[in-house]
C-alpha atoms as a PDB file:
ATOM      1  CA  UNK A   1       0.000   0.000   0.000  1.00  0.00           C
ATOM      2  CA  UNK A   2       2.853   2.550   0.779  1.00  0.00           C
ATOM      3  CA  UNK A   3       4.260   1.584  -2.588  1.00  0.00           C
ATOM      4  CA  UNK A   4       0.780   2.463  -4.424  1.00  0.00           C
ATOM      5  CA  UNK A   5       0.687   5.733  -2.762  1.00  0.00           C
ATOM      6  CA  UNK A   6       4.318   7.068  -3.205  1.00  0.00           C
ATOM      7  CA  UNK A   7       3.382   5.958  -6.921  1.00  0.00           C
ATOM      8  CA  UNK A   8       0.249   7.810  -6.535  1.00  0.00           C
ATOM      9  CA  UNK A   9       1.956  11.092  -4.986  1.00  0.00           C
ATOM     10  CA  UNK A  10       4.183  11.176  -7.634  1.00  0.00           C
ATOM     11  CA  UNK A  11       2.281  11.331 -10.718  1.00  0.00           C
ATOM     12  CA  UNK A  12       0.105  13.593  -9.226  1.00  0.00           C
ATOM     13  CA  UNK A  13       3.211  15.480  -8.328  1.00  0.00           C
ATOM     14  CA  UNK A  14       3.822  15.392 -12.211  1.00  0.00           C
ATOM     15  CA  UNK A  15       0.770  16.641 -13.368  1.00  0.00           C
ATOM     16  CA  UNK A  16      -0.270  19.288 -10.581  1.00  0.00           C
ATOM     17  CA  UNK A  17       0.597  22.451 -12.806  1.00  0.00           C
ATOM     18  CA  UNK A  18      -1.164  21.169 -15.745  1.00  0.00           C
ATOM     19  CA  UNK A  19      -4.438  20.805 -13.713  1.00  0.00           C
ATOM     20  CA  UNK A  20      -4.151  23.758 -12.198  1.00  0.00           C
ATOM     21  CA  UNK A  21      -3.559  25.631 -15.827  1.00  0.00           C
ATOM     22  CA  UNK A  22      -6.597  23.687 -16.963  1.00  0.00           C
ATOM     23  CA  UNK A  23      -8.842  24.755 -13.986  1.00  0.00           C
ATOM     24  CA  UNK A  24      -7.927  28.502 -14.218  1.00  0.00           C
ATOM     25  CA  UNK A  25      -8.593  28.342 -18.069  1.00  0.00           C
ATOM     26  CA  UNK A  26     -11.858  27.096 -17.434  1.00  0.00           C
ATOM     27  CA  UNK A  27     -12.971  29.365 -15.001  1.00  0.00           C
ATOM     28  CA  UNK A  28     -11.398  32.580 -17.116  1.00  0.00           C
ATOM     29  CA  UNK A  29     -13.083  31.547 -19.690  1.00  0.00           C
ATOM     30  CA  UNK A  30     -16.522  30.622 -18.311  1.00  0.00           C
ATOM     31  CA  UNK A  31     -16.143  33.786 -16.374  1.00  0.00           C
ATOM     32  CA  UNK A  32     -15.618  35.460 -20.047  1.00  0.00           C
ATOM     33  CA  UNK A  33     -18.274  34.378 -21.556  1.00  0.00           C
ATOM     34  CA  UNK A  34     -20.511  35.681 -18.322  1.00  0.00           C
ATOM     35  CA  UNK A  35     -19.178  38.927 -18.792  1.00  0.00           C
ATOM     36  CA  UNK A  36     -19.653  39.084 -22.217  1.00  0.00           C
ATOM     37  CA  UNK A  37     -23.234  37.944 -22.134  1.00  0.00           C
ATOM     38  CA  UNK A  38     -24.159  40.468 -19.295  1.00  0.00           C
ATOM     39  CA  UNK A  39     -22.559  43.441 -21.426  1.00  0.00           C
ATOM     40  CA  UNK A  40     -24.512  42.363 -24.768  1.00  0.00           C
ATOM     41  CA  UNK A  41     -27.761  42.020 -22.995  1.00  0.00           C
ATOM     42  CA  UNK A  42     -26.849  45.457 -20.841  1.00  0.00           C
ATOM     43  CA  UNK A  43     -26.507  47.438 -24.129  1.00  0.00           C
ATOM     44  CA  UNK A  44     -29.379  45.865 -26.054  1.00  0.00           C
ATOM     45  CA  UNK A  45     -31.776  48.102 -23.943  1.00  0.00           C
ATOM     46  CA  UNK A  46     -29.635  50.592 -23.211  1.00  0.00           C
ATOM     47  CA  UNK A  47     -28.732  49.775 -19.584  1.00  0.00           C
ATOM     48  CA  UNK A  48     -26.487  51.858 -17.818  1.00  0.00           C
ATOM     49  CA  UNK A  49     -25.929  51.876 -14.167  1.00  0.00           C
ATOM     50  CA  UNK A  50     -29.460  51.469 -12.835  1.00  0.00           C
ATOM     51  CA  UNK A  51     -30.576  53.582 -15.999  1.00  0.00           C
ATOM     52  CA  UNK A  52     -32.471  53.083 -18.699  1.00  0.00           C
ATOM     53  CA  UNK A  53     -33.392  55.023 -22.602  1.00  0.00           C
ATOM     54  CA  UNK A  54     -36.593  56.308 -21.772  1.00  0.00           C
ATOM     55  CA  UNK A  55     -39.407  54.037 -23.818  1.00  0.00           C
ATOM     56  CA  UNK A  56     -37.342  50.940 -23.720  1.00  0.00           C
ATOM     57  CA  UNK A  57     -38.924  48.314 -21.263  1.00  0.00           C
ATOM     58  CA  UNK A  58     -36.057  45.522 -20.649  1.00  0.00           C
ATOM     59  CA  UNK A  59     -36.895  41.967 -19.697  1.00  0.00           C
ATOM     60  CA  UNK A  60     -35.080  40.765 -17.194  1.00  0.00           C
ATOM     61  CA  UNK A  61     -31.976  38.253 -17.007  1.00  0.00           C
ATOM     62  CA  UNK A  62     -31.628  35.814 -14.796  1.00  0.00           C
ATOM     63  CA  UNK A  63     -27.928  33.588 -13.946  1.00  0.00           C
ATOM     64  CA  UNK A  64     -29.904  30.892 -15.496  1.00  0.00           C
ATOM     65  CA  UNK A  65     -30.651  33.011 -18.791  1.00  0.00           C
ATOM     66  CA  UNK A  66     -27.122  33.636 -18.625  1.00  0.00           C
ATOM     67  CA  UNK A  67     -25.863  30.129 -18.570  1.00  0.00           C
ATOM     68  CA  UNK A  68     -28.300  28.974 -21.000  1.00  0.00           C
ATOM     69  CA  UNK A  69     -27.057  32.174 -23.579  1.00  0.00           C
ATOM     70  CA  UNK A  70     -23.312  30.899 -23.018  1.00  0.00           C
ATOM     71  CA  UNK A  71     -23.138  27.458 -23.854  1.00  0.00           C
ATOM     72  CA  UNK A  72     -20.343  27.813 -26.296  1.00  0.00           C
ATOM     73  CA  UNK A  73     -18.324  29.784 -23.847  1.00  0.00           C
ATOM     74  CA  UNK A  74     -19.294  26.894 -21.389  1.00  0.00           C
ATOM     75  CA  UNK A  75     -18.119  24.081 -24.143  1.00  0.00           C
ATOM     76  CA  UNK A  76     -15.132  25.772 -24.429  1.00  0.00           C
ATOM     77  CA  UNK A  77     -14.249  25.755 -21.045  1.00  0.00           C
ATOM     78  CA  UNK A  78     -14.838  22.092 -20.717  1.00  0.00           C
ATOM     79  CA  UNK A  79     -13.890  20.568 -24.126  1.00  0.00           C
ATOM     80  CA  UNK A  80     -10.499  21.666 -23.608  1.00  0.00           C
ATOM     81  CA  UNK A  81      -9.845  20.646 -20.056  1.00  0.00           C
ATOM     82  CA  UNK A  82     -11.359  16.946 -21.465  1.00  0.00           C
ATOM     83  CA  UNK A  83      -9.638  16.717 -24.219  1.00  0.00           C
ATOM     84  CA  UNK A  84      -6.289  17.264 -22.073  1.00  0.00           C
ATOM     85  CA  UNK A  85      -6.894  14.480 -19.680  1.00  0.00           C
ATOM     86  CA  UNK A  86      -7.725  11.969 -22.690  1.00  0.00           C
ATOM     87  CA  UNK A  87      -5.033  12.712 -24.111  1.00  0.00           C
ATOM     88  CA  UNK A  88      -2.859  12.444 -20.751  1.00  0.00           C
ATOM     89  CA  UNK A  89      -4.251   8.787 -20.421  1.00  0.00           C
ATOM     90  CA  UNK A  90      -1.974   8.024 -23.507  1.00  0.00           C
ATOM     91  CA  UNK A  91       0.871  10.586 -22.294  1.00  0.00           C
ATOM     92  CA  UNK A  92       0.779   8.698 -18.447  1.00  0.00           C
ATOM     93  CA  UNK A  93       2.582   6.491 -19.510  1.00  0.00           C
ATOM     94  CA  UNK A  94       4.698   7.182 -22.851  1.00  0.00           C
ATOM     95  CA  UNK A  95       6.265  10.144 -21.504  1.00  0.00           C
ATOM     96  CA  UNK A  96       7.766   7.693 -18.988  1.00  0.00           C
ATOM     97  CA  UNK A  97       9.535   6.201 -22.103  1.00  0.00           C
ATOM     98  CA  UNK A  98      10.500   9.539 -23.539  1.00  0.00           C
ATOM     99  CA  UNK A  99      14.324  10.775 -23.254  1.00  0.00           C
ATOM    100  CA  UNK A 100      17.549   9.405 -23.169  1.00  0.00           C
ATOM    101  CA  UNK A 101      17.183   7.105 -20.406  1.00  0.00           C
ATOM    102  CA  UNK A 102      14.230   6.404 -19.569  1.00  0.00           C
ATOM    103  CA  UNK A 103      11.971   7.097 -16.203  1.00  0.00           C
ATOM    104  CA  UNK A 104       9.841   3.804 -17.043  1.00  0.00           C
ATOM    105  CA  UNK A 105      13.231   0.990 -16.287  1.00  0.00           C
ATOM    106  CA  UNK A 106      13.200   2.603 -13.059  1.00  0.00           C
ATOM    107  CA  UNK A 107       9.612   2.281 -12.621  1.00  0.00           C
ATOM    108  CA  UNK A 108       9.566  -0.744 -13.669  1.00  0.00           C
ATOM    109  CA  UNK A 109      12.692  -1.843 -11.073  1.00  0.00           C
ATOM    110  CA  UNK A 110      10.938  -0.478  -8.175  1.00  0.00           C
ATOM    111  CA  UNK A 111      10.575  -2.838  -5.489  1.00  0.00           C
ATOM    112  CA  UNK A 112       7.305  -3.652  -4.461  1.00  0.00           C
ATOM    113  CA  UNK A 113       5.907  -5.175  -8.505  1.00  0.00           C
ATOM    114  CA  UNK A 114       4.520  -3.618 -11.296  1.00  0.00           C
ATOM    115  CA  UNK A 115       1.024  -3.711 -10.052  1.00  0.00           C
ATOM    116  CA  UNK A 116       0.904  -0.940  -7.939  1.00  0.00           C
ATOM    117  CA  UNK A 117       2.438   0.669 -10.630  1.00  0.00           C
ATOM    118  CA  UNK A 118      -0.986   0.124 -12.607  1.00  0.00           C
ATOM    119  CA  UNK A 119      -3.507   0.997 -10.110  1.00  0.00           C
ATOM    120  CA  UNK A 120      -1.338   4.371  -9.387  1.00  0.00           C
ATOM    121  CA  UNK A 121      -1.637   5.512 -13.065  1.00  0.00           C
ATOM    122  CA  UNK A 122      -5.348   4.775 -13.163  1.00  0.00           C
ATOM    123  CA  UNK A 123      -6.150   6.721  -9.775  1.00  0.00           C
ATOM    124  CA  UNK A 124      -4.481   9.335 -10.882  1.00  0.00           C
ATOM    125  CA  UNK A 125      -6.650   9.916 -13.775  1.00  0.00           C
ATOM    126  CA  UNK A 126     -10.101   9.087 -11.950  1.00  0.00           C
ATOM    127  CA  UNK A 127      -8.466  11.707  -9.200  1.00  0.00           C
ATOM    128  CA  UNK A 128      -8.045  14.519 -12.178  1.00  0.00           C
ATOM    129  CA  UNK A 129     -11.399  13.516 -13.743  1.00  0.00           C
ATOM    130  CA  UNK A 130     -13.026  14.260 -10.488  1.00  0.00           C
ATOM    131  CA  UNK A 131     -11.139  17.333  -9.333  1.00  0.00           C
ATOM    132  CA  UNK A 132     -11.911  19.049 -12.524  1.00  0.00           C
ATOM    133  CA  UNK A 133     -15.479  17.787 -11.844  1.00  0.00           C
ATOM    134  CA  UNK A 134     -15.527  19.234  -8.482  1.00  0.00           C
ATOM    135  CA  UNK A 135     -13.755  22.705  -9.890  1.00  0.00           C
ATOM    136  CA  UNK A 136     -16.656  23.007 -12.168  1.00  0.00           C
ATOM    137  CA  UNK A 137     -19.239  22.744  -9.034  1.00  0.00           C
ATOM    138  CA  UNK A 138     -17.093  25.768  -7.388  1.00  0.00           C
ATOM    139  CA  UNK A 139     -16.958  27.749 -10.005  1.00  0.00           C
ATOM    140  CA  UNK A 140     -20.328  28.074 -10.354  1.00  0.00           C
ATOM    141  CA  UNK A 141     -20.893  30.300  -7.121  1.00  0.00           C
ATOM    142  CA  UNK A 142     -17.798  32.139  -8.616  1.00  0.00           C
ATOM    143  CA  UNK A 143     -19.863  32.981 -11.682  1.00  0.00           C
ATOM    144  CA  UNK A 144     -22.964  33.725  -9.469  1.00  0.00           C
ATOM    145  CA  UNK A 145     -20.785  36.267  -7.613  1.00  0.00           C
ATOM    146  CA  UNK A 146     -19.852  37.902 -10.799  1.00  0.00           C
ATOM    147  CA  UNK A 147     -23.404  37.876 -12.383  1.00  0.00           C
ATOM    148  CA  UNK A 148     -24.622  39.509  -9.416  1.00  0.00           C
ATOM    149  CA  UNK A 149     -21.429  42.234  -9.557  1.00  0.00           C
ATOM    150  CA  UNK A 150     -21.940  43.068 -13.384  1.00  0.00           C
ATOM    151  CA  UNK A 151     -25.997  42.954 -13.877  1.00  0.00           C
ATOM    152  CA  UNK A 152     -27.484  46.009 -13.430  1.00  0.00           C
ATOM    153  CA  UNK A 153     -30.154  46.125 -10.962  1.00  0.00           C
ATOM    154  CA  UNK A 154     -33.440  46.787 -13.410  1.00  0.00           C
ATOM    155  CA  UNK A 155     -32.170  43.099 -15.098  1.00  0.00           C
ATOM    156  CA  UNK A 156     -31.405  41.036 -11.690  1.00  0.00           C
ATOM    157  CA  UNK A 157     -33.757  38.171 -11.380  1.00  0.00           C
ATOM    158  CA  UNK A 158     -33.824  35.959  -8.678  1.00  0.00           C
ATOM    159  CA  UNK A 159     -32.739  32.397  -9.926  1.00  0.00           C
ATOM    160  CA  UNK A 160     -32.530  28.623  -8.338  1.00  0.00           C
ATOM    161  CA  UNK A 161     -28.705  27.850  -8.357  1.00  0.00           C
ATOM    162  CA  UNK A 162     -29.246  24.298  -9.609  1.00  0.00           C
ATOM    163  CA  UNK A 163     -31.638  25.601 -12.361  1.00  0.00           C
ATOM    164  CA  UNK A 164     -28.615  27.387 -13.405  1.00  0.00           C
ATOM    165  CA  UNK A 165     -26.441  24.187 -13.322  1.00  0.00           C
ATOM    166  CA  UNK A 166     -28.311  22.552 -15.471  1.00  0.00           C
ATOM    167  CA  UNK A 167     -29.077  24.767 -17.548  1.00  0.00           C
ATOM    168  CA  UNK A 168     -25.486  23.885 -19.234  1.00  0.00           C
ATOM    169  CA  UNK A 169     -26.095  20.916 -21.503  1.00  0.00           C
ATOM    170  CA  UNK A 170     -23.108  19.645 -20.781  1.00  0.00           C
ATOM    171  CA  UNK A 171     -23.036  20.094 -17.113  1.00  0.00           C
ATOM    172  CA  UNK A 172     -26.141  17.798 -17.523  1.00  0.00           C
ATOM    173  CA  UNK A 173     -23.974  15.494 -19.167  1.00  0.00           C
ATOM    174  CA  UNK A 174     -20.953  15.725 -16.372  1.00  0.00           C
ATOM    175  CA  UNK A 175     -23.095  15.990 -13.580  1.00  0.00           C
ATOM    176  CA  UNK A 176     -26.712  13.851 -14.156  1.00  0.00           C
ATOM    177  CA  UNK A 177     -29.843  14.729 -12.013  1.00  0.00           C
ATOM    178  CA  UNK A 178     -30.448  10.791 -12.166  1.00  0.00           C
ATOM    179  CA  UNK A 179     -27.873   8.650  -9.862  1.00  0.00           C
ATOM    180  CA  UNK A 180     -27.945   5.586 -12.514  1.00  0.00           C
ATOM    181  CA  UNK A 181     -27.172   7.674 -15.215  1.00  0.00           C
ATOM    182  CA  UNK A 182     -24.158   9.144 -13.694  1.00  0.00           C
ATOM    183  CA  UNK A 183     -22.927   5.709 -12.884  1.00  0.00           C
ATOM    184  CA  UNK A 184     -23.195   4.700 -16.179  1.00  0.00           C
ATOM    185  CA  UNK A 185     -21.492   7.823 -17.893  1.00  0.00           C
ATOM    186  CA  UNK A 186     -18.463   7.546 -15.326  1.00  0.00           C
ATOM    187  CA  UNK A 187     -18.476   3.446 -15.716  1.00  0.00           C
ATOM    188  CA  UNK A 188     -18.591   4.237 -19.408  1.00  0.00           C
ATOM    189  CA  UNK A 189     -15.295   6.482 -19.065  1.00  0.00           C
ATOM    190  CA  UNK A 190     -13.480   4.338 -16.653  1.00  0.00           C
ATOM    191  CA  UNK A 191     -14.000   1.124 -19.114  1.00  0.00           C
ATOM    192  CA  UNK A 192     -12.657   3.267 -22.128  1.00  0.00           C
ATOM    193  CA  UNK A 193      -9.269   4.298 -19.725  1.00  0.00           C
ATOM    194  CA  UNK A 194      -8.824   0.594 -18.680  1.00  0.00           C
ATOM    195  CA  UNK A 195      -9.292  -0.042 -22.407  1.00  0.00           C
ATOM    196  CA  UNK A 196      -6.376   2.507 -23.648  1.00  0.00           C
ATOM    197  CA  UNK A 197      -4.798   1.187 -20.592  1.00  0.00           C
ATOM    198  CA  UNK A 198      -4.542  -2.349 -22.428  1.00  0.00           C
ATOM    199  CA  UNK A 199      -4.140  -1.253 -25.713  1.00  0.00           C
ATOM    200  CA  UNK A 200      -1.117   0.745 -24.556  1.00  0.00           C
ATOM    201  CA  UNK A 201       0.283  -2.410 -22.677  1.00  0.00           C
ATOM    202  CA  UNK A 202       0.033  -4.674 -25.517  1.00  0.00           C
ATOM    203  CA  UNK A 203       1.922  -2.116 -27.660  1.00  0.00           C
ATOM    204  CA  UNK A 204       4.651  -1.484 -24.995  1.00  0.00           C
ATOM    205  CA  UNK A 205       4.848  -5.607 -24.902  1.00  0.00           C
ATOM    206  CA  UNK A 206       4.961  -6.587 -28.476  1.00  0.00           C
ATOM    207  CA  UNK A 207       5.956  -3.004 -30.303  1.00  0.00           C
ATOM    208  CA  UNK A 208       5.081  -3.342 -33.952  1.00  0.00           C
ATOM    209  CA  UNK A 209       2.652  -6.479 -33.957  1.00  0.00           C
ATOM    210  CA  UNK A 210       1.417  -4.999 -30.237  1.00  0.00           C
ATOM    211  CA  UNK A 211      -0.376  -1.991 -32.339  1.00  0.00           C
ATOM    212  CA  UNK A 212      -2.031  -4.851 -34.411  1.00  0.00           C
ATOM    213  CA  UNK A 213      -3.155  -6.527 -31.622  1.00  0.00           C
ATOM    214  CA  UNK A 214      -4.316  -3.171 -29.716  1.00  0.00           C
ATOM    215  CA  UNK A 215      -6.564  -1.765 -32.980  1.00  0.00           C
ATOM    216  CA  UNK A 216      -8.023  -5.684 -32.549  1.00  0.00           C
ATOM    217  CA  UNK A 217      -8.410  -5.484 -29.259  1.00  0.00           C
ATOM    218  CA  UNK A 218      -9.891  -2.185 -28.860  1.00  0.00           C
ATOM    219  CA  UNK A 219     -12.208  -3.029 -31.892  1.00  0.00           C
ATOM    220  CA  UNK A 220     -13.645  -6.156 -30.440  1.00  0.00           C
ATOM    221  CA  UNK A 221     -14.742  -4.391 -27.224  1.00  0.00           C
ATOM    222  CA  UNK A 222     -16.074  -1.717 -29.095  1.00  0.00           C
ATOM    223  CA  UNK A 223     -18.278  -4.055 -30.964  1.00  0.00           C
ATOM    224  CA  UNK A 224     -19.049  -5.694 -28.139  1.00  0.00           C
ATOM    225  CA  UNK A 225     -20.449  -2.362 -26.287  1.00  0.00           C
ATOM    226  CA  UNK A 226     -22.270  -1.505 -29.657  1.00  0.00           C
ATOM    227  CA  UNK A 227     -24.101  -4.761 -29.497  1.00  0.00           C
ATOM    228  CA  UNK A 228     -24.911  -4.343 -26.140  1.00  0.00           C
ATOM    229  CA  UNK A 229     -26.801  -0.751 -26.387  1.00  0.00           C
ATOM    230  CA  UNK A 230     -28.632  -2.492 -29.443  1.00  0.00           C
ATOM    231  CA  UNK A 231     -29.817  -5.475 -27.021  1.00  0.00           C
ATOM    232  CA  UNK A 232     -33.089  -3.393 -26.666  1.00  0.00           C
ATOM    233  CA  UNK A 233     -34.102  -4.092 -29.755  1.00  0.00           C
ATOM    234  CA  UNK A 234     -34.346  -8.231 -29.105  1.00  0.00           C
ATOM    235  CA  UNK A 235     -37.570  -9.612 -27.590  1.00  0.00           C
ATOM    236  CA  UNK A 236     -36.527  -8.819 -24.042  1.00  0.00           C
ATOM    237  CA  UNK A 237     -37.808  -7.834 -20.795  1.00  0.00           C
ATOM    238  CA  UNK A 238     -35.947  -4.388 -19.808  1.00  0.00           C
ATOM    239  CA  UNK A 239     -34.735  -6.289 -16.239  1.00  0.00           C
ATOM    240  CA  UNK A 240     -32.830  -8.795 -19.016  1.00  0.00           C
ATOM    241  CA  UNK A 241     -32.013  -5.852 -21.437  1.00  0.00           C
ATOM    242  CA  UNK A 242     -30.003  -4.861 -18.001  1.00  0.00           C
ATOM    243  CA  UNK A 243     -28.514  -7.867 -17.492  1.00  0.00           C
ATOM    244  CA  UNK A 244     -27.041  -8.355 -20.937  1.00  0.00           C
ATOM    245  CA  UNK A 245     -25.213  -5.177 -20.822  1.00  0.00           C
ATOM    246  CA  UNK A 246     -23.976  -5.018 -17.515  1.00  0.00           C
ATOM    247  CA  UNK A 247     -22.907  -8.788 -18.329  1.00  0.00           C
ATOM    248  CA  UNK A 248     -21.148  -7.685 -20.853  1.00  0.00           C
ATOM    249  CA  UNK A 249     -19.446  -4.344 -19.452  1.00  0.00           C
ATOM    250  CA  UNK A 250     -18.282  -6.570 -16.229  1.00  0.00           C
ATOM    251  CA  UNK A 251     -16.412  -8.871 -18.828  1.00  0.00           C
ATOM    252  CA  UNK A 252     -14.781  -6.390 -20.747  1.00  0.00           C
ATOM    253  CA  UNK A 253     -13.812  -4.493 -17.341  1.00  0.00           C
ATOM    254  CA  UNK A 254     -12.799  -8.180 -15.637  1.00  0.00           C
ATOM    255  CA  UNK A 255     -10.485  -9.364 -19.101  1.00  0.00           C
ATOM    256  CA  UNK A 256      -9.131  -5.317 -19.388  1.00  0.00           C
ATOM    257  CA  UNK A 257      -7.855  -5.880 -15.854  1.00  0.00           C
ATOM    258  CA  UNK A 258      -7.208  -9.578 -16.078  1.00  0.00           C
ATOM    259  CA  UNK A 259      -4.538  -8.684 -19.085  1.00  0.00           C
ATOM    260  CA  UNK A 260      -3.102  -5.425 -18.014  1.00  0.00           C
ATOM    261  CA  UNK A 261      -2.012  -6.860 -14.933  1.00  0.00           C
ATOM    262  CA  UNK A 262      -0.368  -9.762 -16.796  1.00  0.00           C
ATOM    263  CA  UNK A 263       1.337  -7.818 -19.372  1.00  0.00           C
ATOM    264  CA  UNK A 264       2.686  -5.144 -16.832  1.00  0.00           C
ATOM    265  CA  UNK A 265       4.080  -8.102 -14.883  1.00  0.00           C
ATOM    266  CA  UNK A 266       5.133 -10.319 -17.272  1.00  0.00           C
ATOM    267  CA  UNK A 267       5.961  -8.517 -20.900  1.00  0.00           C
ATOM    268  CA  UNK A 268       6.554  -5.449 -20.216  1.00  0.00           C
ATOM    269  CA  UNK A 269      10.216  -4.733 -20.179  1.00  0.00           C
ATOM    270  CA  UNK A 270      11.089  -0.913 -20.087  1.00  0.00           C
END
């Protein structure tokens, strides 16, 4: 256990700045996009400083009118953080073979086996998945605080603060209302890192023909998931519609592990 968590500490040691740069870009440029919303509406009707042009009646914006106006600003803000991490569950572990010498034969030599090595790379990326999760939570009485700074009082609007949540479609997406659906968006994404995890292994292991195999491998579990969501479609009751996908999603997650594990400690070599 001490093992996993030095292993733990240190790659989120390694990627600490990188989070941090992704959580302030979100928020600067969610905060943006607030700003910018607030100012357009402002001038529309001639808003200035608890003023108004004389014949122009404004309606009134509420934070949740605002978040629902500045969805790209919100996608933006999101996407980009997102599309870092994915692409850090491919860098997690090549840029240990990057350089002259490198970091992964010491990795690799560490007593204590490779498995903790394993289970230290995939916390790590459920730990960033959920910090920038949590981020987006706080920033949202951040942007609250600055709606209520920049909207001039004739346009303030009392608003519920999880209206204005979910008013974000993709908030609704990170974030679901229904506790079943969030389990199967986040066991959806930890299946596809345990998958990349594999692929990646079975590269490392067999170099040229390990690509083959990975493509293969990732292709059959793909099919396997597309099947699955079709399953509704057959003559079934929805209690054995269930059944058959979680059947198969606890096979692909049992063999992803099942094969990791034995390449890491067996094939892999540095």
């Amino acid at each position: 256990m001490t093992h996993y968590l030095k292993l733990l500490a240190l790659e989120v040691r390694r990627f600490r700045y990188i989070l941090a740069g992704m959580m302030l870009f979100a928020l600067i440029v969610e905060c943006l996009a607030v700003a910018t919303e607030i100012h357009f509406f402002s001038n529309r009707f001639g808003i200035k400083e608890g003023t108004r042009e004389p014949g122009v009646i404004p309606d009134t914006l509420s934070f949740v009118e605002v978040i629902r106006n500045t969805q790209q600003g919100f996608a933006l803000g999101i996407l980009v953080p997102l599309v870092a991490l994915i692409a850090y569950v491919l860098l997690i572990w090549y840029r240990d073979w990057f350089g002259r010498h490198p970091f992964a034969y010491r990795l690799l030599m560490v007593p204590g086996g490779r498995i903790p090595l394993y289970f230290a790379k995939l916390t790590a990326i459920l730990l960033f998945v959920l910090s920038m999760l949590a981020w987006q939570l706080l920033s949202m009485p951040i942007l609250k605080l600055e709606y209520a700074m920049l909207t001039p009082e004739l346009l303030k609007e009392p608003s519920i603060f999880t209206d204005a949540m979910y008013a974000s479609e993709l908030f609704k997406l990170l974030l679901p209302l229904r506790f079943e659906q969030f389990l199967i968006n986040y066991g959806l994404g930890l299946l596809a890192v345990l998958l990349v995890f594999t692929g990646i292994l079975l590269e490392r292991s067999f170099r040229i023909s390990g690509i083959v195999y990975a493509v293969l491998y990732l292709a059959l579990n793909v099919t396997l998931l597309v099947l699955a969501t079709m399953s509704n479609e057959l003559p079934l009751y929805p209690s054995e519609t269930i059944a058959v996908c979680l059947t198969i999603y606890g096979l692909e997650v049992a063999v992803a592990l099942w094969l990791s594990l034995n390449l890491i400690t067996r094939k892999v070599s540095g």
